[in-house]
C-alpha atoms as a PDB file:
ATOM      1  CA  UNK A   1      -6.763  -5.002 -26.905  1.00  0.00           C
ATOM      2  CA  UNK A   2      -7.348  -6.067 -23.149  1.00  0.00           C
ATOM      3  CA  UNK A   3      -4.767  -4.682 -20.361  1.00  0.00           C
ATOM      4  CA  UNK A   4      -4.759  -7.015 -17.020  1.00  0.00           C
ATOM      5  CA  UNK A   5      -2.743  -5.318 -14.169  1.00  0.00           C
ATOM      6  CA  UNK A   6      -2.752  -6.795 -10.665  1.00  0.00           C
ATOM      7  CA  UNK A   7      -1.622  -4.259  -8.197  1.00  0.00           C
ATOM      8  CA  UNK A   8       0.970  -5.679  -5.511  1.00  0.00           C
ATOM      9  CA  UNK A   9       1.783  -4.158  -2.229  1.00  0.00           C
ATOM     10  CA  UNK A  10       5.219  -5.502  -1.060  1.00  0.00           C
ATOM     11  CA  UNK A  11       6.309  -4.863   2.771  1.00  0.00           C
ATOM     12  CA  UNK A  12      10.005  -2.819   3.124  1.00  0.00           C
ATOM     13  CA  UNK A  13      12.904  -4.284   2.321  1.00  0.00           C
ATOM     14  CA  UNK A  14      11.340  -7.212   0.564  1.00  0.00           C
ATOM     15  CA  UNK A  15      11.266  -5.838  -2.693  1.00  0.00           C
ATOM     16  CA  UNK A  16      14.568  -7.674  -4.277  1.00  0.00           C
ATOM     17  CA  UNK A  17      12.786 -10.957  -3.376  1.00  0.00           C
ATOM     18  CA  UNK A  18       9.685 -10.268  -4.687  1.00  0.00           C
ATOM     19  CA  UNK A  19      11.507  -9.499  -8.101  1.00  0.00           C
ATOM     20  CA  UNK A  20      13.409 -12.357  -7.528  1.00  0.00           C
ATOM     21  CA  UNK A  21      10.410 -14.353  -7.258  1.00  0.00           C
ATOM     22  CA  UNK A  22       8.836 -13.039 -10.798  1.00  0.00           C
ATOM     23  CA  UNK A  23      12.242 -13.377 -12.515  1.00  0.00           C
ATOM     24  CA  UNK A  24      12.388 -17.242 -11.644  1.00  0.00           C
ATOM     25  CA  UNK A  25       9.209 -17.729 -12.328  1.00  0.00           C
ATOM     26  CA  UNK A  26       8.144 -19.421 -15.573  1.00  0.00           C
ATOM     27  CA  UNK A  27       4.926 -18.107 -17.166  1.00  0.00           C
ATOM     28  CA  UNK A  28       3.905 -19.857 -19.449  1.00  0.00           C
ATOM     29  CA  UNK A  29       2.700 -17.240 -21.132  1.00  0.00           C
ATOM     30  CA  UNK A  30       4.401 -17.127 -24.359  1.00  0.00           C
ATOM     31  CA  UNK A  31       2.793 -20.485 -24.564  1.00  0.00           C
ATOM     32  CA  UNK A  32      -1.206 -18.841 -24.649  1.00  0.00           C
ATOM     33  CA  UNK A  33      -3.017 -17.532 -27.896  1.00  0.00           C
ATOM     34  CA  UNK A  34      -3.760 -13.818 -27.725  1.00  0.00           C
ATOM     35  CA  UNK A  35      -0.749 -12.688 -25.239  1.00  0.00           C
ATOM     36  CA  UNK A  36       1.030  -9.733 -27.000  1.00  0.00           C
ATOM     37  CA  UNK A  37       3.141  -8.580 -23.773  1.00  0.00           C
ATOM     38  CA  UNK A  38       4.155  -8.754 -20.071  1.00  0.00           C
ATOM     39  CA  UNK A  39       6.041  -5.990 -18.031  1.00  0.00           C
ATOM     40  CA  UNK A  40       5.998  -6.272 -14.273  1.00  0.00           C
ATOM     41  CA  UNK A  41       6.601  -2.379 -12.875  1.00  0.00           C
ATOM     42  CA  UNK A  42       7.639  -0.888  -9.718  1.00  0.00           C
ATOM     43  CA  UNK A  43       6.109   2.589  -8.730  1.00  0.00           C
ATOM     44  CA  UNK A  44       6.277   4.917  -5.821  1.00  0.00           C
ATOM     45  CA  UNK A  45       7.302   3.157  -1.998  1.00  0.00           C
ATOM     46  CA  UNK A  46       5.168   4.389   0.564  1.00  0.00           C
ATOM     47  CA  UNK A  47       5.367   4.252   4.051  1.00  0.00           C
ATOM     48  CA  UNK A  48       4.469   0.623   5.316  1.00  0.00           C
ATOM     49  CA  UNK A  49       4.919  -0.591   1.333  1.00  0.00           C
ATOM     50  CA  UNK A  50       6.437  -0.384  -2.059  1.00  0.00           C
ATOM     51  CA  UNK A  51       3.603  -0.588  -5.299  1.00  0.00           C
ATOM     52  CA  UNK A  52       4.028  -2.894  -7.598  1.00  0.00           C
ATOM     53  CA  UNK A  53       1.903  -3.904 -11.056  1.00  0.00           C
ATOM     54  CA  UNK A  54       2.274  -6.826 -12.893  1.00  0.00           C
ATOM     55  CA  UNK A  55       0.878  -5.639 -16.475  1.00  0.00           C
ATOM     56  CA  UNK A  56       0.018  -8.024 -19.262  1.00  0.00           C
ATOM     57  CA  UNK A  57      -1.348  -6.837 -22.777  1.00  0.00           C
ATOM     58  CA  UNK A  58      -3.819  -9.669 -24.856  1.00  0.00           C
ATOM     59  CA  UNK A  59      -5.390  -9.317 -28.185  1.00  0.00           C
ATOM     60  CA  UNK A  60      -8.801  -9.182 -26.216  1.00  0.00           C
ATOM     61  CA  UNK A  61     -10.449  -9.972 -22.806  1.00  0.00           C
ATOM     62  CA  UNK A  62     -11.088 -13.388 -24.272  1.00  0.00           C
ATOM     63  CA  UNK A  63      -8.164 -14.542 -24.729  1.00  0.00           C
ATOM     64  CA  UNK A  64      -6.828 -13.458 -21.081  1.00  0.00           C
ATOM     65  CA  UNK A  65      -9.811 -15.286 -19.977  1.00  0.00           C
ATOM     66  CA  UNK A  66      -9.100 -18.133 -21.422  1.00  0.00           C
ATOM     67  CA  UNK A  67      -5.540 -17.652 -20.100  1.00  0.00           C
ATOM     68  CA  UNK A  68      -7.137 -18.005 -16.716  1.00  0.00           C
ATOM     69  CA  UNK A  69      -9.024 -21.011 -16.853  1.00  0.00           C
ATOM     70  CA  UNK A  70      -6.008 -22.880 -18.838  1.00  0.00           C
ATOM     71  CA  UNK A  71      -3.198 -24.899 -17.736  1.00  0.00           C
ATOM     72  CA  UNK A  72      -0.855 -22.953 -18.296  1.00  0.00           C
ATOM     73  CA  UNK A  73      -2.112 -20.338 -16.037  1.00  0.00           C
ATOM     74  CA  UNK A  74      -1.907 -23.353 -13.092  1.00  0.00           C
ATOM     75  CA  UNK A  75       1.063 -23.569 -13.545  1.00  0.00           C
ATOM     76  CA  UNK A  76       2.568 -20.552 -13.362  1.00  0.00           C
ATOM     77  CA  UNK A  77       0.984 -19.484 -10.016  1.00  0.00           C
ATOM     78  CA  UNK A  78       1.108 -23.186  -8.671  1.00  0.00           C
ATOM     79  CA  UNK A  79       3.906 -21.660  -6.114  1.00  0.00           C
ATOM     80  CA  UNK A  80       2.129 -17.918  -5.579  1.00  0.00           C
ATOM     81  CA  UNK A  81       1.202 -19.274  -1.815  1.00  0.00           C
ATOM     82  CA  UNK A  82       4.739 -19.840  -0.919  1.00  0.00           C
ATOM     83  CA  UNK A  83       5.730 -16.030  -0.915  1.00  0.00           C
ATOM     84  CA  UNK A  84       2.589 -14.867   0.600  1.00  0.00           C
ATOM     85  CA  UNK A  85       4.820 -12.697   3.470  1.00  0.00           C
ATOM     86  CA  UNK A  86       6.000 -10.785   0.930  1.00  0.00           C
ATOM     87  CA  UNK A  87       2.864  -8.851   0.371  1.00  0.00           C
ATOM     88  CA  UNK A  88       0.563  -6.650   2.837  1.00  0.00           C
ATOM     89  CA  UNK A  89      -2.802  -7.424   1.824  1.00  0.00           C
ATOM     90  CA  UNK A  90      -3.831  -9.511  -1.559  1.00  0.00           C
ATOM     91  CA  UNK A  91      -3.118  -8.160  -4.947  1.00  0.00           C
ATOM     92  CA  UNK A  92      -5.884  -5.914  -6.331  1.00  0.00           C
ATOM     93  CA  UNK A  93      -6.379  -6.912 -10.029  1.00  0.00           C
ATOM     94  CA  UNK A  94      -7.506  -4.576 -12.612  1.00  0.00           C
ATOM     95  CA  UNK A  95      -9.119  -4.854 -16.309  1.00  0.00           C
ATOM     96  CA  UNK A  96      -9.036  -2.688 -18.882  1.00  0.00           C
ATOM     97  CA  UNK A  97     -10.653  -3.176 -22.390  1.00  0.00           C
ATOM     98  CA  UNK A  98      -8.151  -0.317 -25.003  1.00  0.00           C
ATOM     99  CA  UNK A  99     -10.290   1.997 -26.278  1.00  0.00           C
ATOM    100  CA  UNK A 100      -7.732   4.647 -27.796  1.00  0.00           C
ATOM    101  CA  UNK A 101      -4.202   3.606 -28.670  1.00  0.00           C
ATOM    102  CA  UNK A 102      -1.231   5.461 -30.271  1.00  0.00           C
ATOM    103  CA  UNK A 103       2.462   4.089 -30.714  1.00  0.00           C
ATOM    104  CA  UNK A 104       6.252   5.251 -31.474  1.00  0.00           C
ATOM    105  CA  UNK A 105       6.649   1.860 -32.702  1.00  0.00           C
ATOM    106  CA  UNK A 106       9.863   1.286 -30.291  1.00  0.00           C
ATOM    107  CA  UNK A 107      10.020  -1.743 -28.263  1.00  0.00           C
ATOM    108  CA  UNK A 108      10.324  -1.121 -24.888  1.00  0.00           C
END
């Protein structure tokens, strides 16, 4: 299993658009072999910024690759310039390959 996160700082007071903006958006990812799951997460607000992760699960790092050079993945972030004010400073992405795993079996 391969985790992709990208981590999102969004200025004060913009944070119902930026959700907004993710809950509009289509995906396309339902559409790609290997996805498994998406979850896009809010954490802590700082001072100047409230964190956000977008947080996809794959079957393995190749198939998110793939994701990433498809179509699909063109056109879901063919409009990502348009928001650009939303965020203070690019998204920092993040890649991790599962190495231990346990599970309730609930779906979240």
């Amino acid at each position: 299993m391969f985790i992709a996160m990208n981590r999102f700082r969004i200025h004060l007071g913009r944070e119902a658009e930026f959700e907004r903006v993710w809950r509009t958006r289509r995906s396309h990812l339902a559409e790609v072999p290997g996805f498994i799951a998406f979850h896009l997460l809010r954490g802590l607000r700082h001072e100047d910024h409230t964190l956000y992760a977008s947080h996809s699960v794959w079957e393995c790092e190749e198939a998110f690759l793939d994701w990433t050079r498809s179509e699909a993945f063109r056109l879901a972030h063919r409009d990502a310039g348009g928001a650009r004010d939303l965020y203070l400073g690019p998204p920092q992405f993040e890649g991790f390959v599962a190495v231990l795993g346990q599970s309730s079996g609930a779906v979240a």
